[in-house]
N, C-alpha and C. Protein backbone atom coordinates (compact mmCIF):
# COMPACT_ATOMS: atom_id res chain seq x y z
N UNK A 1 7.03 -11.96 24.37
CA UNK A 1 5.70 -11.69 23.90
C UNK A 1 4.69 -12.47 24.72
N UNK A 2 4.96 -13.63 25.05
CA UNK A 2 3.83 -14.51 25.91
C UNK A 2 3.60 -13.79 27.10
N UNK A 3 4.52 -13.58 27.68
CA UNK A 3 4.47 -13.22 29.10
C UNK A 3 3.65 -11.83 29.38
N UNK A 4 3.72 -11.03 28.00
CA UNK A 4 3.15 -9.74 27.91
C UNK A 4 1.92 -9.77 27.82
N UNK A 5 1.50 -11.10 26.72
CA UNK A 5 0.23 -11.37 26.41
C UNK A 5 -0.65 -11.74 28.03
N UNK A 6 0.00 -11.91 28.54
CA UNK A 6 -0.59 -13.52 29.92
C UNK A 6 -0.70 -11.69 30.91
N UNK A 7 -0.41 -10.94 30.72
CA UNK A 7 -0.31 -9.64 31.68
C UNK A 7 -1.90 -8.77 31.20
N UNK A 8 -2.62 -9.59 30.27
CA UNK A 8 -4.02 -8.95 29.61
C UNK A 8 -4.86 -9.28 30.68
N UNK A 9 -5.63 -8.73 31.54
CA UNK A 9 -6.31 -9.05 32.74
C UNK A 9 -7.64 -9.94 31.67
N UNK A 10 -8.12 -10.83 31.77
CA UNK A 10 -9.48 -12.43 31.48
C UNK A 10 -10.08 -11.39 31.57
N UNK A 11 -10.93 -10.33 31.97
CA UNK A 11 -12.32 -9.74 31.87
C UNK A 11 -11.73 -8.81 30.34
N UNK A 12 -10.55 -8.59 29.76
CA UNK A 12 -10.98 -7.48 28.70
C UNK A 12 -10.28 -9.22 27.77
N UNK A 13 -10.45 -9.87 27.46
CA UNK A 13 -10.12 -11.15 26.66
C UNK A 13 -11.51 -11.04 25.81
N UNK A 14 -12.52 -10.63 25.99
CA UNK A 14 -13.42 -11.23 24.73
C UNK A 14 -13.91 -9.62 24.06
N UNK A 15 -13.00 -8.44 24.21
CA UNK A 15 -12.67 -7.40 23.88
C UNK A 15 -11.52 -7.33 22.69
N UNK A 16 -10.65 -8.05 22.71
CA UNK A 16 -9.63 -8.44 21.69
C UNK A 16 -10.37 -8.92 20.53
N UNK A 17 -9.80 -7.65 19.58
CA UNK A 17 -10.44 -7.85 18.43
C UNK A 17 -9.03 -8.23 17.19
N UNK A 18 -8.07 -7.91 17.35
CA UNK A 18 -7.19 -7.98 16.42
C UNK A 18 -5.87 -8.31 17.10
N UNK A 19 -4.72 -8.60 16.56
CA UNK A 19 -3.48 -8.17 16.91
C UNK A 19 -2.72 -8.21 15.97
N UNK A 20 -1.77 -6.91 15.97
CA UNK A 20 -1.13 -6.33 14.83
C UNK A 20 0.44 -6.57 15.23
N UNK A 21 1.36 -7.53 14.33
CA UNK A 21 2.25 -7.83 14.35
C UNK A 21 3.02 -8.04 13.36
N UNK A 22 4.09 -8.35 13.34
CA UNK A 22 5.70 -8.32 12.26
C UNK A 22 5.11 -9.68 11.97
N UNK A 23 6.34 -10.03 10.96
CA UNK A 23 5.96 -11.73 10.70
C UNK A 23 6.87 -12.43 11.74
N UNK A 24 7.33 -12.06 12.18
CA UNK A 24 8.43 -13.21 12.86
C UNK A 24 7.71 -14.13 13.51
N UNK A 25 8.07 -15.40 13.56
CA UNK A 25 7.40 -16.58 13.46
C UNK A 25 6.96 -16.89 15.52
N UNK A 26 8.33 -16.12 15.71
CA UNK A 26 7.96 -15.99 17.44
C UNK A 26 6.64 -15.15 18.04
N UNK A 27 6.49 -13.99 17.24
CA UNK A 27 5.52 -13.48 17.20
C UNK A 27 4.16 -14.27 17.45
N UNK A 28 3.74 -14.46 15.76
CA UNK A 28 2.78 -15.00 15.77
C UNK A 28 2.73 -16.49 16.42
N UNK A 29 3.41 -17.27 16.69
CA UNK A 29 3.23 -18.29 17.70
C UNK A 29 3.03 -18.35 18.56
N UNK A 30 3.65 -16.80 19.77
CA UNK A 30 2.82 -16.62 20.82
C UNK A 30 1.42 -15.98 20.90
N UNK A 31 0.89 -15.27 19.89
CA UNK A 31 -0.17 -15.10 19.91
C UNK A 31 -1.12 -15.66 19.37
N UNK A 32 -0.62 -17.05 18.50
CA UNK A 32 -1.62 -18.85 18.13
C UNK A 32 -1.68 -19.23 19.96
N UNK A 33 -0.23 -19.67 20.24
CA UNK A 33 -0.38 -19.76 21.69
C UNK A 33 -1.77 -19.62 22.46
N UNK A 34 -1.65 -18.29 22.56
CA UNK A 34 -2.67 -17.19 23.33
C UNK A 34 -3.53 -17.28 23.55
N UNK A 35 -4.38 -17.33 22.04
CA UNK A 35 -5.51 -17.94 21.91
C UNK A 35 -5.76 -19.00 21.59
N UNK A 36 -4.91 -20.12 21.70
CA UNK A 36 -5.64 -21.08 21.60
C UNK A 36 -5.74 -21.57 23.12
N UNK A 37 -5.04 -20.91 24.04
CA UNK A 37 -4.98 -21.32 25.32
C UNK A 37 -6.06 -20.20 26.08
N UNK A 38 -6.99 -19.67 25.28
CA UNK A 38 -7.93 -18.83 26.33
C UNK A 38 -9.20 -18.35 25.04
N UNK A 39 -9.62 -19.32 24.80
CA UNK A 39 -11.00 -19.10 24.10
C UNK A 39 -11.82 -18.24 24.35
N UNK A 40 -11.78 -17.74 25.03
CA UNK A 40 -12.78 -16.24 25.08
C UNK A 40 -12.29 -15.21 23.90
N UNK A 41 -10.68 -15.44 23.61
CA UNK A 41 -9.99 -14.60 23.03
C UNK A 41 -10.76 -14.78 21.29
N UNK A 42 -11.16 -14.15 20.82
CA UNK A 42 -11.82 -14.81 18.72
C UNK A 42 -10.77 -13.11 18.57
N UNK A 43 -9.83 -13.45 17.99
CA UNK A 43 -8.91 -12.41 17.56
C UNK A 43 -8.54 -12.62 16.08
N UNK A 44 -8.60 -11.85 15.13
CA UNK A 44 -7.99 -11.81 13.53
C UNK A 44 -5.91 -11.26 13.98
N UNK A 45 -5.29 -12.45 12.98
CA UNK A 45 -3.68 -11.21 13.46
C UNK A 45 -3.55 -10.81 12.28
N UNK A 46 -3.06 -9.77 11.93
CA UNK A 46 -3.05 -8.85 11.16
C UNK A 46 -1.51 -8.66 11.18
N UNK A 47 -0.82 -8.69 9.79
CA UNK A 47 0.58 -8.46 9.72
C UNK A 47 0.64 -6.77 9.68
N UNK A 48 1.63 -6.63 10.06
CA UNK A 48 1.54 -5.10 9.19
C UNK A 48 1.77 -4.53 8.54
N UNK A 49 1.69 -3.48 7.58
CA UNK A 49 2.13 -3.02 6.30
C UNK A 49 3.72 -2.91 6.08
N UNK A 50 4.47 -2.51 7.33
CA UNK A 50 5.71 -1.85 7.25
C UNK A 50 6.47 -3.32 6.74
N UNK A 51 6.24 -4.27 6.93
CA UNK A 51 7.23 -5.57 6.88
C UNK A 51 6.68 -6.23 5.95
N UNK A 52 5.36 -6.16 5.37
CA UNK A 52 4.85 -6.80 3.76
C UNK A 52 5.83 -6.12 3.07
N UNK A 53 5.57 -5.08 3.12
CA UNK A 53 6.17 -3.76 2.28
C UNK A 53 7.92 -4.35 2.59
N UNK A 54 8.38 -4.06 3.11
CA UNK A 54 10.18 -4.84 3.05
C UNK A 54 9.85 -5.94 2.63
N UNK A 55 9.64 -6.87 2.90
CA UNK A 55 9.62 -8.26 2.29
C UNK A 55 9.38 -7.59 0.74
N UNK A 56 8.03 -7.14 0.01
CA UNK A 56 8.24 -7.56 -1.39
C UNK A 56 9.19 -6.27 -1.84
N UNK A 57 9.48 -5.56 -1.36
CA UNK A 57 10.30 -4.38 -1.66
C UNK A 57 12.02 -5.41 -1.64
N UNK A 58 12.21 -5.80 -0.64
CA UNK A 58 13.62 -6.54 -0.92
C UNK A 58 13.79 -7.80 -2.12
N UNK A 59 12.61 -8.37 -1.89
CA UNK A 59 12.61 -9.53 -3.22
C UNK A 59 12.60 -8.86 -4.84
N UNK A 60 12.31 -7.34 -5.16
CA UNK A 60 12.22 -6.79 -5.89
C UNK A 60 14.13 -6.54 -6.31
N UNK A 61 13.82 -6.07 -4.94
CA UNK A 61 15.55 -5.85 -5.40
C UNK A 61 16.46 -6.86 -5.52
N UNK A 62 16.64 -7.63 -5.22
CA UNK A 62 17.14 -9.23 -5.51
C UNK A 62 17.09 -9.36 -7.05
N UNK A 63 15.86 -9.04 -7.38
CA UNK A 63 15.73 -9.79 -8.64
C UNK A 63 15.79 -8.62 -9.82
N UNK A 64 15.95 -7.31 -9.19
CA UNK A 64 16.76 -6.13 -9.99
C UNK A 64 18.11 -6.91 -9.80
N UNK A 65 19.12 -7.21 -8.78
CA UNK A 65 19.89 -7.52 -9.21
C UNK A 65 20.68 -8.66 -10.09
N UNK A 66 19.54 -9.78 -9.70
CA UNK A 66 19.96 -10.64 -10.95
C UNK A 66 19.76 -10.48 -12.70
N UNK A 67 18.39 -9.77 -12.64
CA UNK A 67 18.45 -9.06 -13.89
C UNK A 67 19.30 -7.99 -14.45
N UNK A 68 20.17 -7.33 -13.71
CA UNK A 68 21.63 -6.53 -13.97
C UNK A 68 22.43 -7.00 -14.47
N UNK A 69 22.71 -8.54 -13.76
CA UNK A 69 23.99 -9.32 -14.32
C UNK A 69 23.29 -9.82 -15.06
N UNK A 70 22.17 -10.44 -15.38
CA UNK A 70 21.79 -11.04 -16.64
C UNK A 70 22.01 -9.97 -18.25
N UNK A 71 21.49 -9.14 -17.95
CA UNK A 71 21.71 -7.83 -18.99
C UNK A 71 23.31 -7.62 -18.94
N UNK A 72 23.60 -7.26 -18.44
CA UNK A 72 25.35 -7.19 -18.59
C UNK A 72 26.26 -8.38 -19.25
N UNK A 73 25.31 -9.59 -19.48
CA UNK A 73 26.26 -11.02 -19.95
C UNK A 73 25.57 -10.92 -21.66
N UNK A 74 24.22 -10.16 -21.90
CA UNK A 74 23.32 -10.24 -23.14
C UNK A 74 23.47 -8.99 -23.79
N UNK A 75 23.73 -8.12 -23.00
CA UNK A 75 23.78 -6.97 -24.08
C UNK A 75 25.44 -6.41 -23.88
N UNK A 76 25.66 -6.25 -25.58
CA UNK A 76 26.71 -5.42 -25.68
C UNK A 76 27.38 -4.22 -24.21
N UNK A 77 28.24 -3.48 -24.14
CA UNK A 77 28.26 -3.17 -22.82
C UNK A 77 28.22 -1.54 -22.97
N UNK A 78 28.27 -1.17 -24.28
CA UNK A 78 27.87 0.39 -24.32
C UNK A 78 26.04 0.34 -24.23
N UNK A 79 25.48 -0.16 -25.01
CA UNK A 79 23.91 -0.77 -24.74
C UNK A 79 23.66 -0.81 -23.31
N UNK A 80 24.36 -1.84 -22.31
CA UNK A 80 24.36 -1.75 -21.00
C UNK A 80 24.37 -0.78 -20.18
N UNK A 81 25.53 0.19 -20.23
CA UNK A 81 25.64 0.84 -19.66
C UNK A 81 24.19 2.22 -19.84
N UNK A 82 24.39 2.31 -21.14
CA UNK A 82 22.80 3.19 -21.18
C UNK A 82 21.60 3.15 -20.38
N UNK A 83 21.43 1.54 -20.59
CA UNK A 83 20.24 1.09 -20.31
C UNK A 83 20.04 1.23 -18.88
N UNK A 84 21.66 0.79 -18.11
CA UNK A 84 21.08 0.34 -16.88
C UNK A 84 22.13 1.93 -15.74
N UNK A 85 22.92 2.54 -16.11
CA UNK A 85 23.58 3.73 -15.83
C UNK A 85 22.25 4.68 -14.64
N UNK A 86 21.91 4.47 -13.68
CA UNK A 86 21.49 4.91 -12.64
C UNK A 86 19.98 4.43 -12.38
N UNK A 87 20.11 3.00 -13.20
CA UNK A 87 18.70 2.67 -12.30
C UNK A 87 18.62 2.32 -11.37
N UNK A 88 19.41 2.02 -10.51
CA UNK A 88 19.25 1.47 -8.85
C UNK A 88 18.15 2.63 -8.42
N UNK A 89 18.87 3.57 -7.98
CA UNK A 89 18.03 4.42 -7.48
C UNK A 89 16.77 4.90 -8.37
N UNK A 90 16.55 4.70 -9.51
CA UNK A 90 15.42 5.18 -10.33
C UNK A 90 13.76 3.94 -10.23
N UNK A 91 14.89 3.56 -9.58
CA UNK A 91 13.80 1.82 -9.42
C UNK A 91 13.12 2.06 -8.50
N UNK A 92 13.77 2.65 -7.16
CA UNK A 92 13.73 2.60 -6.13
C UNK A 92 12.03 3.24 -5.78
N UNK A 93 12.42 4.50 -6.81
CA UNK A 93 10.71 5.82 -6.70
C UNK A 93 9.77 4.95 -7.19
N UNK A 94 9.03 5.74 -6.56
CA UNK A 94 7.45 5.24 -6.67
C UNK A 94 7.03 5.87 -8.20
N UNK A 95 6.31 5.29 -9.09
CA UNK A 95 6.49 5.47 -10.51
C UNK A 95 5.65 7.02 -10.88
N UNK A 96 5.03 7.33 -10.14
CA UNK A 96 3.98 8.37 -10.08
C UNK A 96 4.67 9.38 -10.06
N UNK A 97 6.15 9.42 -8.97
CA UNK A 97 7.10 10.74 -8.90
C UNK A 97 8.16 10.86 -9.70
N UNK A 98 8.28 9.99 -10.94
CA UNK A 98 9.49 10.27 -11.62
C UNK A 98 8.85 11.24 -12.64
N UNK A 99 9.98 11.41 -13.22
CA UNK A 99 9.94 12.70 -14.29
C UNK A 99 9.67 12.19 -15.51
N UNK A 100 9.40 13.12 -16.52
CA UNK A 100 9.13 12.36 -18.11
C UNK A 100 10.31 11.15 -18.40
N UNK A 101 11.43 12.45 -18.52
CA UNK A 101 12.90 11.81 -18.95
C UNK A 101 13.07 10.39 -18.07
N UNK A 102 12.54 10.35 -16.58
CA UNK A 102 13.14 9.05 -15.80
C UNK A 102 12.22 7.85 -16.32
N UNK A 103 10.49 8.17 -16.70
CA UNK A 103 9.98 7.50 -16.77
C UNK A 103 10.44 6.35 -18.45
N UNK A 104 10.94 7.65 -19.70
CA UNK A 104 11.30 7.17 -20.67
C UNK A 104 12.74 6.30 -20.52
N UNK A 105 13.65 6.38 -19.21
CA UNK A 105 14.65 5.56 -18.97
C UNK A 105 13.95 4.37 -18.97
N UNK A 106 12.96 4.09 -17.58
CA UNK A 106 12.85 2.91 -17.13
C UNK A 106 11.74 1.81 -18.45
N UNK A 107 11.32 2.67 -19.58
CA UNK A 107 10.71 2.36 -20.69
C UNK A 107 11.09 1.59 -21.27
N UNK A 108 13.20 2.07 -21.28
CA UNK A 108 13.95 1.06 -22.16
C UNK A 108 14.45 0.34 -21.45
N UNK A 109 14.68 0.20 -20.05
CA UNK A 109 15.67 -0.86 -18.84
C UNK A 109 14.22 -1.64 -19.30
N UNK A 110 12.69 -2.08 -19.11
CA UNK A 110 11.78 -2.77 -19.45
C UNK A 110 11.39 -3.29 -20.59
N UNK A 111 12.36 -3.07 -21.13
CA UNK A 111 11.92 -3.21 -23.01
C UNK A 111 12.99 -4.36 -23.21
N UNK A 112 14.16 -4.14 -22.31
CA UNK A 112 15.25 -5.51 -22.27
C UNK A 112 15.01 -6.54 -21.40
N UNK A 113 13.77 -5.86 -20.34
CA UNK A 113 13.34 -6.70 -19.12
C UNK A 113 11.91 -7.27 -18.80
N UNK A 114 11.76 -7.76 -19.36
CA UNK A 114 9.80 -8.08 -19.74
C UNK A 114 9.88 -8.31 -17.65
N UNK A 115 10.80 -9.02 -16.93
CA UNK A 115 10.31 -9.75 -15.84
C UNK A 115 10.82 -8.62 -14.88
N UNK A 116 11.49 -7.58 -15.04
CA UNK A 116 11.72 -6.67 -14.05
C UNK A 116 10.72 -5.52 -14.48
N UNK A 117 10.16 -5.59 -15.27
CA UNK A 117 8.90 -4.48 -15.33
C UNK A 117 7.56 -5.09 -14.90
N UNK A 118 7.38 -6.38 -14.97
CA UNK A 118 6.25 -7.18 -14.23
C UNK A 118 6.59 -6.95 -12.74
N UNK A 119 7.63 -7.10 -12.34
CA UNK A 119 7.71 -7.28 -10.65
C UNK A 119 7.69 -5.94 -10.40
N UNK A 120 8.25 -4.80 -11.02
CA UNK A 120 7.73 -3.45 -10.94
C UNK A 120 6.36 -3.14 -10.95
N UNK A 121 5.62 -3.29 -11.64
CA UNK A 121 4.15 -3.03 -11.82
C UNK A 121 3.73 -3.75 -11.02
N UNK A 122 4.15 -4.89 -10.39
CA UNK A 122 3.22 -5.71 -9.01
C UNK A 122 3.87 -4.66 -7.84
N UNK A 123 5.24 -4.55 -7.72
CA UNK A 123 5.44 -3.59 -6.66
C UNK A 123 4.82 -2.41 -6.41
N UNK A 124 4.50 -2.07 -7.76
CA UNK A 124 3.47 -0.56 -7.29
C UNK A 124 2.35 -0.37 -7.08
N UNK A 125 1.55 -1.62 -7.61
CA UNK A 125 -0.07 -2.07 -7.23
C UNK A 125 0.27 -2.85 -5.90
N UNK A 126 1.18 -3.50 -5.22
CA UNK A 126 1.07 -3.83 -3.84
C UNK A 126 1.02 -2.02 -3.33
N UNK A 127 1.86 -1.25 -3.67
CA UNK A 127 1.88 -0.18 -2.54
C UNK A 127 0.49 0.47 -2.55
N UNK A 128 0.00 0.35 -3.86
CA UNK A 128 -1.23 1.59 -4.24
C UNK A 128 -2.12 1.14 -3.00
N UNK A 129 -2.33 -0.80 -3.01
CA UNK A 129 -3.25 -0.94 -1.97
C UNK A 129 -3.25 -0.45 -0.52
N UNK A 130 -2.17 -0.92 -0.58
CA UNK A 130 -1.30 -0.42 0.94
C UNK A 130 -1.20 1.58 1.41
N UNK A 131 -1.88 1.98 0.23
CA UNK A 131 -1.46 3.78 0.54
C UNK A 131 -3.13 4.25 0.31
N UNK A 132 -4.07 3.02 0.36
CA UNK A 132 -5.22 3.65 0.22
C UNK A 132 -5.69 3.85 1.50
N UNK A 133 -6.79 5.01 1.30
CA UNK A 133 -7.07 5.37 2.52
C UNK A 133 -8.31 4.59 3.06
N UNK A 134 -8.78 3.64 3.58
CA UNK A 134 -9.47 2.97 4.17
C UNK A 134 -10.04 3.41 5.45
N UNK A 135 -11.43 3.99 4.79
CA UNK A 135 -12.32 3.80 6.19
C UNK A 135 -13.38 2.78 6.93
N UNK A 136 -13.58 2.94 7.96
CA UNK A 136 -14.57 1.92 8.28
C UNK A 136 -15.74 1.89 7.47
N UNK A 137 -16.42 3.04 7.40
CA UNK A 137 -17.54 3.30 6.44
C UNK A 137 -16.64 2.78 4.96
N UNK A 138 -15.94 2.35 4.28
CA UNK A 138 -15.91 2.36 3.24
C UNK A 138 -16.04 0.79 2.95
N UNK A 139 -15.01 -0.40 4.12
CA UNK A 139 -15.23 -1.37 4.35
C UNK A 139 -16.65 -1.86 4.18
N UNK A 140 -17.63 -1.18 5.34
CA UNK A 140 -18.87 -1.83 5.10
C UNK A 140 -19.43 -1.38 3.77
N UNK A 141 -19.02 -1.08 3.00
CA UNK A 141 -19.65 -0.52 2.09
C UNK A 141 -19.65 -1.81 0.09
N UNK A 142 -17.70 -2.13 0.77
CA UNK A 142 -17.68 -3.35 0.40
C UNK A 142 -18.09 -4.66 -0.18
């Protein structure tokens, strides 16, 4: 990444308005680097959606799965199996596209799960932000 950066010809350096990158820590260090080694550069870095989005999308699932085995040690195991009998994948949809019947599943997997329906409802208000359509005119509008 440095070496790519250092290949930006000094006359378009105070043209750099952003840079859009993953989190990896190599990343953004060469482009702290960058600018801190060529002050003309006033750049915002900007993560990008695709890897916010995995990050809280995988921590979601983590903690679907510890709440599985937690429910499986607390509830009876015919109860269990009801409750929790194809939510992996029911978790997975975005809450807007499930069906009556899926939505009244995940009603009762949340009714045993006060903390996997909170991290659900943050997972789907992170995406809502993330799927809005943002224009420049709307920014300044702000």
């Amino acid at each position: 990444m440095s070496e790519f950066l250092l290949t930006i010809p000094k006359r378009l350096h105070p043209t750099i308005r952003t840079f859009c990158s993953d989190m990896w820590d190599g990343y953004l260090g060469a482009v702290a680097d960058f600018m801190a080694e060529h002050p003309a550069v006033k750049a915002k870095i900007v993560i990008d959606r695709f890897h916010v989005a995995k990050n809280y999308r995988e921590d979601f699932d983590t903690l679907r799965k510890q709440e599985m085995r937690r429910l499986r040690q607390a509830l009876p195991e015919a109860i269990y199996k009801e409750v929790t009998q194809g939510m992996h994948w029911l978790l997975r949809h975005n809450y807007a596209r499930l069906n009556d019947d899926d939505k009244v599943r995940l009603r009762s997997l949340f009714h045993h799960s006060p903390l996997l329906h909170q991290a659900y409802t943050l997972r789907e208000e992170l995406t809502a932000i993330f799927n809005r359509n943002v224009s420049i005119e709307m920014r300044h509008q702000n």
